[in-house]
N, C-alpha and C. Protein backbone atom coordinates (compact mmCIF):
# COMPACT_ATOMS: atom_id res chain seq x y z
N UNK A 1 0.82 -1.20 0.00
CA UNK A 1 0.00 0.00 0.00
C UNK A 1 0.86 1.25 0.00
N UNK A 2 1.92 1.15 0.43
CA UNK A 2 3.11 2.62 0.59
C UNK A 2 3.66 2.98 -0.43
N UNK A 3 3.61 1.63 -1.20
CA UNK A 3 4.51 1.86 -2.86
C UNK A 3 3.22 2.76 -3.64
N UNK A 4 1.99 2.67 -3.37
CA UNK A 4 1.08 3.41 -4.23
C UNK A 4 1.02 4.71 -4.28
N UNK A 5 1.06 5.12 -2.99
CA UNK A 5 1.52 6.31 -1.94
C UNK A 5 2.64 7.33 -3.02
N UNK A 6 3.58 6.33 -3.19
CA UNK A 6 4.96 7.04 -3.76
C UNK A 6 4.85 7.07 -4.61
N UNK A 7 4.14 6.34 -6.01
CA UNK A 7 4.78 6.32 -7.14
C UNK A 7 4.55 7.45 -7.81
N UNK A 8 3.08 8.77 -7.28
CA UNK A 8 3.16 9.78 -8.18
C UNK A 8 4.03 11.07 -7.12
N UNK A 9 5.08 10.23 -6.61
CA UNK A 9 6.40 11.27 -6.47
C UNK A 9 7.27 11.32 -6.76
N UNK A 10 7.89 12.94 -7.01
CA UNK A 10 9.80 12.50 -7.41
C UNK A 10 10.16 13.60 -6.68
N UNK A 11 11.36 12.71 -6.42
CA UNK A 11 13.11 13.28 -5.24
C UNK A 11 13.48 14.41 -6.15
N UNK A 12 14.08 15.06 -5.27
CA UNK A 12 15.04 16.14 -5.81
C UNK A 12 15.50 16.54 -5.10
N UNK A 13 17.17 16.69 -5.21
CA UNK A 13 17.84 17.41 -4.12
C UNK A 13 17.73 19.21 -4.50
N UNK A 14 17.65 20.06 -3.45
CA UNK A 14 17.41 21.25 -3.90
C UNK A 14 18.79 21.96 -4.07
N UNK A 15 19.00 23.32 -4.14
CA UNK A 15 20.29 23.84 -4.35
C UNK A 15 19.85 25.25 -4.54
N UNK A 16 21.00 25.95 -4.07
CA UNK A 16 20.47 27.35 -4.13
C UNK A 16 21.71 27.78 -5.28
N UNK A 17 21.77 28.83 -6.33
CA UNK A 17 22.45 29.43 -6.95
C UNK A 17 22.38 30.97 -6.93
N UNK A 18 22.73 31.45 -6.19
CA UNK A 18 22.45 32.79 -5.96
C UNK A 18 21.46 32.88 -4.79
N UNK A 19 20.35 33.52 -4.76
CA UNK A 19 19.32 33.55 -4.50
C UNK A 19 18.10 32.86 -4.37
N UNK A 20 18.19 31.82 -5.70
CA UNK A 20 17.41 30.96 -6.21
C UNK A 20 17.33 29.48 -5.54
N UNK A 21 16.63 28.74 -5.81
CA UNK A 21 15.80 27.50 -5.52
C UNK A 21 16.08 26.84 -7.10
N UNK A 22 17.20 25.65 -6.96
CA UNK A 22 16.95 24.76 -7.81
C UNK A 22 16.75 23.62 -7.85
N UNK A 23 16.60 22.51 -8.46
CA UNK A 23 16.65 20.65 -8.20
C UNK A 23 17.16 19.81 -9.14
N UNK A 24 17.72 19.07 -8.77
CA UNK A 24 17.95 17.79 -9.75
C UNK A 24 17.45 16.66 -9.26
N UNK A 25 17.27 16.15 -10.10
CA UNK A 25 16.02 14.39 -9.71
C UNK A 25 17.57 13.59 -8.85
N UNK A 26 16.72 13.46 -8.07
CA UNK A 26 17.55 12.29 -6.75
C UNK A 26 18.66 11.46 -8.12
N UNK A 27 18.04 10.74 -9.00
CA UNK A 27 18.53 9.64 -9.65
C UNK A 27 19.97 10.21 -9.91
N UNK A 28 19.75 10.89 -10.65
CA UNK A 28 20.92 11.59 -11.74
C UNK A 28 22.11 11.96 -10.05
N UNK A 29 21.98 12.40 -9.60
CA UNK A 29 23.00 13.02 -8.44
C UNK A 29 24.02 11.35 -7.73
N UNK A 30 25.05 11.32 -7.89
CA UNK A 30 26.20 10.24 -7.30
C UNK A 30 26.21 10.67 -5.72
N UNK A 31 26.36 11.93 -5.53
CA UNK A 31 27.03 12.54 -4.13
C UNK A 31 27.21 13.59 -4.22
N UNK A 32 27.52 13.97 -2.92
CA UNK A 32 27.19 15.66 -2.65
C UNK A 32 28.73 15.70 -1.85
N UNK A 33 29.54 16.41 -2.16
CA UNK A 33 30.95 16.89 -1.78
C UNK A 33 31.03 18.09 -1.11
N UNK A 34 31.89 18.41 0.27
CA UNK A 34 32.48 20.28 0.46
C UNK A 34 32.80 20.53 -0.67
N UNK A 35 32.92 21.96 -0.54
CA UNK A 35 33.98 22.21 -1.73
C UNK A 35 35.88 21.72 -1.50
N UNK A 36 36.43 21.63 -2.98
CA UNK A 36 37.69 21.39 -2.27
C UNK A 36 38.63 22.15 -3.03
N UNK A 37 39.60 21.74 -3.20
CA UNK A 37 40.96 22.77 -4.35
C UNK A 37 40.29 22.04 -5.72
N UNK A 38 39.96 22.83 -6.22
CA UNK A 38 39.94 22.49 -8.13
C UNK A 38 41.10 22.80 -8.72
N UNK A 39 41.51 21.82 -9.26
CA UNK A 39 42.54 22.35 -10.48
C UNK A 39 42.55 22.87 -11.91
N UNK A 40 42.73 24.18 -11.88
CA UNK A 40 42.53 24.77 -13.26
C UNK A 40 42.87 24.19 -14.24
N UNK A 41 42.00 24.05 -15.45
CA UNK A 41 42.62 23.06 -17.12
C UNK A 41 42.25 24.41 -17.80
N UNK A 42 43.83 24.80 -18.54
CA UNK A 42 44.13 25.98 -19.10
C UNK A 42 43.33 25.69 -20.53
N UNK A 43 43.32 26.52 -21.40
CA UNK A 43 42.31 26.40 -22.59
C UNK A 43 40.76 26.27 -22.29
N UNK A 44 40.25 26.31 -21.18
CA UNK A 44 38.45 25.65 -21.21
C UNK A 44 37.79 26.56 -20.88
N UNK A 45 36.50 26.24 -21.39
CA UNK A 45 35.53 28.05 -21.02
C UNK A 45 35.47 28.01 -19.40
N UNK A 46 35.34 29.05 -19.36
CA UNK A 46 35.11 29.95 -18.26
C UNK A 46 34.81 29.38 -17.18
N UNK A 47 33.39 28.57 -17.91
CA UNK A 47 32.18 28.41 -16.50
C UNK A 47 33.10 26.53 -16.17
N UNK A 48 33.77 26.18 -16.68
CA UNK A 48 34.43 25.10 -15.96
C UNK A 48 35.54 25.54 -14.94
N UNK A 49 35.50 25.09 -14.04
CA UNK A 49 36.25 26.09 -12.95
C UNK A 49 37.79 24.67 -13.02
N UNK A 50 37.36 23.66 -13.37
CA UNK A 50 38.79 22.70 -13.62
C UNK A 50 38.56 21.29 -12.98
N UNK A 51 39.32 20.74 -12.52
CA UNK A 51 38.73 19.04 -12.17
C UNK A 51 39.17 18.98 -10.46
N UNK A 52 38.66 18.01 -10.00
CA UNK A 52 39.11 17.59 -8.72
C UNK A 52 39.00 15.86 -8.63
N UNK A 53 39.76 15.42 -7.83
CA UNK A 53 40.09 14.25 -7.52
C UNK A 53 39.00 13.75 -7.10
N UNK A 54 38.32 12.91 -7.89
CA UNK A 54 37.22 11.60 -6.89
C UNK A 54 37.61 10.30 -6.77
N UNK A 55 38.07 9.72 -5.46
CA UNK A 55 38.17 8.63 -5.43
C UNK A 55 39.31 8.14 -6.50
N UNK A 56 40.06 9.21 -6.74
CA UNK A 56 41.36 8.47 -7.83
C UNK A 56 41.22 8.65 -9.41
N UNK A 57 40.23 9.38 -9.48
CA UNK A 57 39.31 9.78 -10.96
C UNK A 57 39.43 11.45 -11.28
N UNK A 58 39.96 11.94 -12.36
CA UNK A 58 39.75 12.72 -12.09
C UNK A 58 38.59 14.19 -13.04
N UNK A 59 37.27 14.16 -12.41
CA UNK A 59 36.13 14.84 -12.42
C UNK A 59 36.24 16.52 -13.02
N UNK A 60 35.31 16.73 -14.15
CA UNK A 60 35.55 17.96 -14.26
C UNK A 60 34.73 18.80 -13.01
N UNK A 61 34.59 19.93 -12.94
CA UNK A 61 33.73 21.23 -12.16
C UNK A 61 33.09 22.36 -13.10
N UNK A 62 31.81 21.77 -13.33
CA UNK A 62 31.27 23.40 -13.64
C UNK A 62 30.43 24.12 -12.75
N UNK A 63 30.61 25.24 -12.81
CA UNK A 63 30.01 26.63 -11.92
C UNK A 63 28.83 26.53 -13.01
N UNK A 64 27.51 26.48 -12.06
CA UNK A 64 26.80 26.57 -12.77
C UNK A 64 26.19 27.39 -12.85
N UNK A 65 26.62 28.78 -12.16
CA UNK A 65 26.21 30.37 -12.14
C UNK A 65 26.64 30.91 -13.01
N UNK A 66 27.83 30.61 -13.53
CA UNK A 66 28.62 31.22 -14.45
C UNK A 66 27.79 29.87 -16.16
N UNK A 67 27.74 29.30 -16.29
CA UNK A 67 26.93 28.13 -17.25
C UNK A 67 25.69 28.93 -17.80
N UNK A 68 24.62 29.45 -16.64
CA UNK A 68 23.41 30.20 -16.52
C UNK A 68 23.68 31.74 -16.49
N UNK A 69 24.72 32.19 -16.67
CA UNK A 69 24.94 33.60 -17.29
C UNK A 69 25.40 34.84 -16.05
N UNK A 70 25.48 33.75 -15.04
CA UNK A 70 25.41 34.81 -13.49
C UNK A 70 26.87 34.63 -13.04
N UNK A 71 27.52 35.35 -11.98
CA UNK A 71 28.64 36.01 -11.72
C UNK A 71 29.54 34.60 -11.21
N UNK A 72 30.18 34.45 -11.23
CA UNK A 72 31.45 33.16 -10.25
C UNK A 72 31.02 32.80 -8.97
N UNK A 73 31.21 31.45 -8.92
CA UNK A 73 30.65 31.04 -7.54
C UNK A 73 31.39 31.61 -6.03
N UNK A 74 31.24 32.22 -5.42
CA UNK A 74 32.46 32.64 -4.49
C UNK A 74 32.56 31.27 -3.16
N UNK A 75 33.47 30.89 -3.08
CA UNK A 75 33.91 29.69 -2.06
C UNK A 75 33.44 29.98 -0.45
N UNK A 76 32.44 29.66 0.16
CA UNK A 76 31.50 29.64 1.37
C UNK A 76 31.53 28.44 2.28
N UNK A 77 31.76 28.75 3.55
CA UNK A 77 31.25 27.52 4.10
C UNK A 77 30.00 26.69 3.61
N UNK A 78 29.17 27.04 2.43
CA UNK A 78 28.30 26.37 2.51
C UNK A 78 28.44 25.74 1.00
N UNK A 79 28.65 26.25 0.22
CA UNK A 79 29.47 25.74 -1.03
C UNK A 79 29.50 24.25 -1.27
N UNK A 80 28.96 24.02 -2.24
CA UNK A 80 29.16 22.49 -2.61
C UNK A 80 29.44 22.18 -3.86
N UNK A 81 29.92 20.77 -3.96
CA UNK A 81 30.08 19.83 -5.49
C UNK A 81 29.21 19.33 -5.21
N UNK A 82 28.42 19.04 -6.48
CA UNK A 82 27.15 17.98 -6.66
C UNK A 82 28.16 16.80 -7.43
N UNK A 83 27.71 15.70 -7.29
CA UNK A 83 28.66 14.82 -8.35
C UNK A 83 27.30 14.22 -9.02
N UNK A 84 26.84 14.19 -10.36
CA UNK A 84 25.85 13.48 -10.77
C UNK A 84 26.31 13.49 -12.31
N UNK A 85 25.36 12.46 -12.90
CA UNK A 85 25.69 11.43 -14.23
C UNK A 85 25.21 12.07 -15.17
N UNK A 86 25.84 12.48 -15.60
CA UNK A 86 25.21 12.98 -17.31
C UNK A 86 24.96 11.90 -18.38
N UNK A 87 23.80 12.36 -19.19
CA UNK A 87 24.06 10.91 -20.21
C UNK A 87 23.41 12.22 -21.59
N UNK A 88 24.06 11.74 -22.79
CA UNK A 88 23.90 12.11 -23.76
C UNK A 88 24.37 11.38 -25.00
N UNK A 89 23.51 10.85 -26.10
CA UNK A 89 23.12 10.12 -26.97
C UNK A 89 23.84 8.93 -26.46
N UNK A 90 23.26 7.94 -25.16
CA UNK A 90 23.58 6.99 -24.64
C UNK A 90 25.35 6.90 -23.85
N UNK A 91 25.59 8.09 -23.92
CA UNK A 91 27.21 8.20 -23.32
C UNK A 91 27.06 8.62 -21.71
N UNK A 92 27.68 8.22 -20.89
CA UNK A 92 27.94 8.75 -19.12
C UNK A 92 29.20 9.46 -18.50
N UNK A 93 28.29 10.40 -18.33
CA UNK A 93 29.71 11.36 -17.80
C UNK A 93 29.24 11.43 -16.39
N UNK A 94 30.60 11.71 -15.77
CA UNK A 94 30.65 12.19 -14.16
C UNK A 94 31.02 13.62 -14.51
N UNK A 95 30.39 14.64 -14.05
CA UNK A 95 30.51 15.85 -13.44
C UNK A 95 30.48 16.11 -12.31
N UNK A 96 31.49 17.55 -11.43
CA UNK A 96 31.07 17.88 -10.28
C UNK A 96 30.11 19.39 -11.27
N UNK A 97 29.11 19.56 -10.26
CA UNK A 97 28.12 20.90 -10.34
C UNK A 97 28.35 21.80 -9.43
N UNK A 98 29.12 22.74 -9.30
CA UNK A 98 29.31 23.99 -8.33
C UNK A 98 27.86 24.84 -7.76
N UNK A 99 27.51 24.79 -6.21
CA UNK A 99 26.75 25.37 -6.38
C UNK A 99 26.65 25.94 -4.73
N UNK A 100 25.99 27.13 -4.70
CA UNK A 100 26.43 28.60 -3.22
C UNK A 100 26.05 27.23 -2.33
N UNK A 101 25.22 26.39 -1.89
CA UNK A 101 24.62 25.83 -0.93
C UNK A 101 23.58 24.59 -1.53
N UNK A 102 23.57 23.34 -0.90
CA UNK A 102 23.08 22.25 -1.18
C UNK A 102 21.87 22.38 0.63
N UNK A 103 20.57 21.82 -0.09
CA UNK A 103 19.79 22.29 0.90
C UNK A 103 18.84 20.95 1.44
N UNK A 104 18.11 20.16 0.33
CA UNK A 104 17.69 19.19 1.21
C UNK A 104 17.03 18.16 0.20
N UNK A 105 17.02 16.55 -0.11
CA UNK A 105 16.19 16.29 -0.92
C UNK A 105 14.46 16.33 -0.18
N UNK A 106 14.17 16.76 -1.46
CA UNK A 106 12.38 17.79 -1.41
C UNK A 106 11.32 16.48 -2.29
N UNK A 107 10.47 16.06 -2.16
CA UNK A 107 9.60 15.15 -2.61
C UNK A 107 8.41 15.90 -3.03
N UNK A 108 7.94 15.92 -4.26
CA UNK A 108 6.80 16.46 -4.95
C UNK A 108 5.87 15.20 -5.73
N UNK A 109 4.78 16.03 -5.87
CA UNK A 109 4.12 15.16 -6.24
C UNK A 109 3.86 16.03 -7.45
N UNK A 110 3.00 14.96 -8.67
CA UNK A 110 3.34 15.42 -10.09
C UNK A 110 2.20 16.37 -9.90
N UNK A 111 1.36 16.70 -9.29
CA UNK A 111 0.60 17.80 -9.46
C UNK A 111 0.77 19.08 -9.04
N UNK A 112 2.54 19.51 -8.17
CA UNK A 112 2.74 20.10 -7.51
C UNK A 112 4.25 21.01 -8.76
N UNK A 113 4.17 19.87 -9.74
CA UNK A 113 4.70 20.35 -11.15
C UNK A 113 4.21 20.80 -12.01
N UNK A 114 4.70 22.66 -12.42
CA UNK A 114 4.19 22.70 -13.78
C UNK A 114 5.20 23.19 -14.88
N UNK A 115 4.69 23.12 -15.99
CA UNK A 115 5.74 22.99 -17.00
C UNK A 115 6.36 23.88 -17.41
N UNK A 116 7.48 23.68 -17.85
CA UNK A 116 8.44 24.82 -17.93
C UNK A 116 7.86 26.05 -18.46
N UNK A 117 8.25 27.36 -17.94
CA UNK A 117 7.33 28.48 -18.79
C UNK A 117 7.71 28.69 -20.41
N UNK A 118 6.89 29.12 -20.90
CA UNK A 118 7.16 29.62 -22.66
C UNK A 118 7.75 30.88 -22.52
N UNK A 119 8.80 30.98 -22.95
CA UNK A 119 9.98 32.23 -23.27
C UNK A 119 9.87 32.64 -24.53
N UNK A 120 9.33 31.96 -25.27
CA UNK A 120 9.64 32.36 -26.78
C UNK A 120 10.30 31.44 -27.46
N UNK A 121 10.75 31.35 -29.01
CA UNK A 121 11.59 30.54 -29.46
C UNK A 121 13.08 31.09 -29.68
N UNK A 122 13.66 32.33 -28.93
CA UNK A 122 14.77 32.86 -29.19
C UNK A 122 15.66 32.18 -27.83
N UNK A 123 14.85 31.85 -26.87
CA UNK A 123 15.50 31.87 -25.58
C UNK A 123 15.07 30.15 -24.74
N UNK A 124 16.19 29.46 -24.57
CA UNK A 124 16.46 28.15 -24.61
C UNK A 124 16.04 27.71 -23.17
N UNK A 125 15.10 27.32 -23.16
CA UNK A 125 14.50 26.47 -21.86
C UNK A 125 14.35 25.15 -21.73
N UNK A 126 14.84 24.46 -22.67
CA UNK A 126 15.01 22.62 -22.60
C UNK A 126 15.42 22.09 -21.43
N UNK A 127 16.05 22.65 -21.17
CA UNK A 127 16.79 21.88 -19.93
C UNK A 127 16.45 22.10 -18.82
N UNK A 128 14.91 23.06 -19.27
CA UNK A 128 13.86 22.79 -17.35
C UNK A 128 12.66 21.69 -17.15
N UNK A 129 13.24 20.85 -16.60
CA UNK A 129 12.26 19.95 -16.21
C UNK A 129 10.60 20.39 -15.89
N UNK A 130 10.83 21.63 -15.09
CA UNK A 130 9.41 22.33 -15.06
C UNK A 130 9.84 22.48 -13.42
N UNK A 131 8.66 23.59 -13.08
CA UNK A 131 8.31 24.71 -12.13
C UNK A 131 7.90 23.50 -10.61
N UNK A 132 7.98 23.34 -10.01
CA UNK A 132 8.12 22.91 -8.92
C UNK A 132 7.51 23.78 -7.88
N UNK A 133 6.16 23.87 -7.12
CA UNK A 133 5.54 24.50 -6.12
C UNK A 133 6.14 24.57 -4.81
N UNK A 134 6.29 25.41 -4.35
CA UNK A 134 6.81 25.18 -3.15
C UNK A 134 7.31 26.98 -1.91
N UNK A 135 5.49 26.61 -1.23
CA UNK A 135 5.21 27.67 -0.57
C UNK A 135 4.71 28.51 -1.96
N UNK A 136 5.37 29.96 -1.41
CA UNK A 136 4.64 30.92 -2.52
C UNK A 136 5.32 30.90 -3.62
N UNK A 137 6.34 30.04 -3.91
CA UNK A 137 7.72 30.42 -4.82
C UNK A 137 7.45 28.76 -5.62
N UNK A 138 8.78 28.79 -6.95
CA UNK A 138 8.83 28.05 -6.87
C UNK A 138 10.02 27.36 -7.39
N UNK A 139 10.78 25.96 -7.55
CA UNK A 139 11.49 25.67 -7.23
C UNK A 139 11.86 24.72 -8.65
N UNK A 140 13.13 25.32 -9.38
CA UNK A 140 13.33 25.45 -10.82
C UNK A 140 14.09 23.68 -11.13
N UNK A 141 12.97 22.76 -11.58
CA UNK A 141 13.77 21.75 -11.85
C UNK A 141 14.33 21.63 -13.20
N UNK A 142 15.50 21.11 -12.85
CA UNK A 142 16.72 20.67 -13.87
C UNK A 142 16.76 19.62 -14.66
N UNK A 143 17.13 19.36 -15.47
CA UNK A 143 17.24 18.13 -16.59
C UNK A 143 18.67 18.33 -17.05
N UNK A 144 19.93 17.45 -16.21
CA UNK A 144 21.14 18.16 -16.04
C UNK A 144 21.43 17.54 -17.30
N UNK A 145 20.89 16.13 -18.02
CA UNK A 145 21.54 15.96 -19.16
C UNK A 145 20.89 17.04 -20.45
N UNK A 146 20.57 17.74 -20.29
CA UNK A 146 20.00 18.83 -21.09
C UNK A 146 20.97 20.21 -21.11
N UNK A 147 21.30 20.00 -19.77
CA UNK A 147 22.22 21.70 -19.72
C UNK A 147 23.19 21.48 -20.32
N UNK A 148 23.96 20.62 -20.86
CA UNK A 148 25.43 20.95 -21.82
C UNK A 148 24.69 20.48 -23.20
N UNK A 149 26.02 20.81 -24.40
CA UNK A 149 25.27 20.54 -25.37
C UNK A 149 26.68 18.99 -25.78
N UNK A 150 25.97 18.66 -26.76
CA UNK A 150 26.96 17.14 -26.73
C UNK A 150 28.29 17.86 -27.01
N UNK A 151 29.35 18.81 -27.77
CA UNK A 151 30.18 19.16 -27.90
C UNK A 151 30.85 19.64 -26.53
N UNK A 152 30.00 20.48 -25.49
CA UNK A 152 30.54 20.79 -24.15
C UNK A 152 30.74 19.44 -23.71
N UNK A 153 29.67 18.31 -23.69
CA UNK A 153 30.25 17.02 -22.80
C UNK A 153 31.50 16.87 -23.47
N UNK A 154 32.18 16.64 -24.61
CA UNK A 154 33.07 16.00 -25.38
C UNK A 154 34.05 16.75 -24.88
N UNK A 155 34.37 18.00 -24.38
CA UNK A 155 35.13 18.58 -24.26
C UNK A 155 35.41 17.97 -22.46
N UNK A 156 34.06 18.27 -21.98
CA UNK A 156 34.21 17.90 -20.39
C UNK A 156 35.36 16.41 -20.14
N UNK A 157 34.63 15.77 -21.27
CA UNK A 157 35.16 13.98 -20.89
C UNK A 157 36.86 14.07 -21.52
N UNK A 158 36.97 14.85 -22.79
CA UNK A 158 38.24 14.86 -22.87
C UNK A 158 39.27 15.21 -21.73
N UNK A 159 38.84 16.02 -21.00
CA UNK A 159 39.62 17.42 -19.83
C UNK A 159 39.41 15.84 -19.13
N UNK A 160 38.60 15.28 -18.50
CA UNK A 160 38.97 14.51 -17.49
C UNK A 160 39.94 13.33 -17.81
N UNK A 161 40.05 13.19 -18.85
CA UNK A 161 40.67 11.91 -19.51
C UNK A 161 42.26 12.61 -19.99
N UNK A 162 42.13 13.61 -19.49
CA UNK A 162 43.98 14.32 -19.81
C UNK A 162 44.06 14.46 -21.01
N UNK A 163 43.04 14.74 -21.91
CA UNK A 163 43.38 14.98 -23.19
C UNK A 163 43.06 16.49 -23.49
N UNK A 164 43.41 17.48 -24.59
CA UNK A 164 43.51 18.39 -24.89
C UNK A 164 42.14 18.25 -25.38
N UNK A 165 41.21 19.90 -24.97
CA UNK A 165 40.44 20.14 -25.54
C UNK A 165 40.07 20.63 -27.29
N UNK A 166 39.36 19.83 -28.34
CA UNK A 166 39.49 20.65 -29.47
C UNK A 166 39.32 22.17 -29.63
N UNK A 167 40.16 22.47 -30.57
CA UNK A 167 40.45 24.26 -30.95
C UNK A 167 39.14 24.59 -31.15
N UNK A 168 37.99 24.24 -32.14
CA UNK A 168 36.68 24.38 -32.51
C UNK A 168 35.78 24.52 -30.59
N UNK A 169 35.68 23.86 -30.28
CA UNK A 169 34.94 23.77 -28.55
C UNK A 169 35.59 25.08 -27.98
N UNK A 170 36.57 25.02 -28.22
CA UNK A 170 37.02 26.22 -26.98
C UNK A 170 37.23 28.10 -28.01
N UNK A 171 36.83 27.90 -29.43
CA UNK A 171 36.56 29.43 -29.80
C UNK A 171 34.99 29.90 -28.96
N UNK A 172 34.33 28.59 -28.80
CA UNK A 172 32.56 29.34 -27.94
C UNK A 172 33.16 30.14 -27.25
């Protein structure tokens, strides 16, 4: 009877970026990290802040304030790596996700979702899962394999794999 209960819910861990209220579906997220020393990979845009050591692996970092058009993450006691799985045209990447504060996984129910707003066709909203209720506000879900485009992953997986990023990826 409890499994019936659950099935029209989904996890999300929340995250603040600035000001804001965001989520990613429980699934997609590996682990939640402090922040730690990133190491800069010279040649790569901006919003990759560089890789850090997981477990002997070594993980790119994107700021995802700087990804979404907003200022550098500044390093806080509250500051976190998200570590979660990207997949794009059947490929898996590990990313860390930079973000001001990691806050709590939040359980919604699908009626407590609505769909991403209409912006227009100039201005790129794919990669919102949809509007998330919560209190008077509401709470911006993510579709993290949506936020890069397959050329940014290619570049991400090269940087972790010690290989040089292509010249074409890094004129964006």
């Amino acid at each position: 009877m409890s499994e019936d209960v659950t099935t029209d819910r989904n996890q999300y861990l929340t995250f603040t970026l600035e000001d804001e209220l965001f989520a990613l579906d429980i699934f997609s997220v590996r682990e939640v990290l402090e922040f730690t020393s990133i190491t800069r990979v010279p040649r790569t845009p901006e919003y990759m802040r560089g890789i850090i050591n997981v477990r002997g692996n070594a993980v790119p970092v994107i700021d995802l304030n700087m990804k979404f058009g907003r200022t550098r993450t500044s390093q806080t006691i509250s500051t976190a790596i998200i570590i979660v799985e990207v997949e794009l045209e059947g490929e898996s990447t590990i990313i860390g996700a930079l973000a001001d504060s990691v806050q709590e996984v939040f359980e919604l129910k699908e009626d407590q979702i609505d769909p991403p707003p209409k912006m227009g066709t100039s201005i790129r909203t794919d990669f919102i899962r949809g509007m998330g209720k919560h209190g008077d506000g509401f709470i911006m879900l993510l579709d993290i394999d949506k936020i890069f485009s397959s050329e940014e992953l290619s570049t991400l997986q090269s940087v972790a794999c010690g290989q040089r990023p292509s010249e074409a990826i890094m004129a964006e």
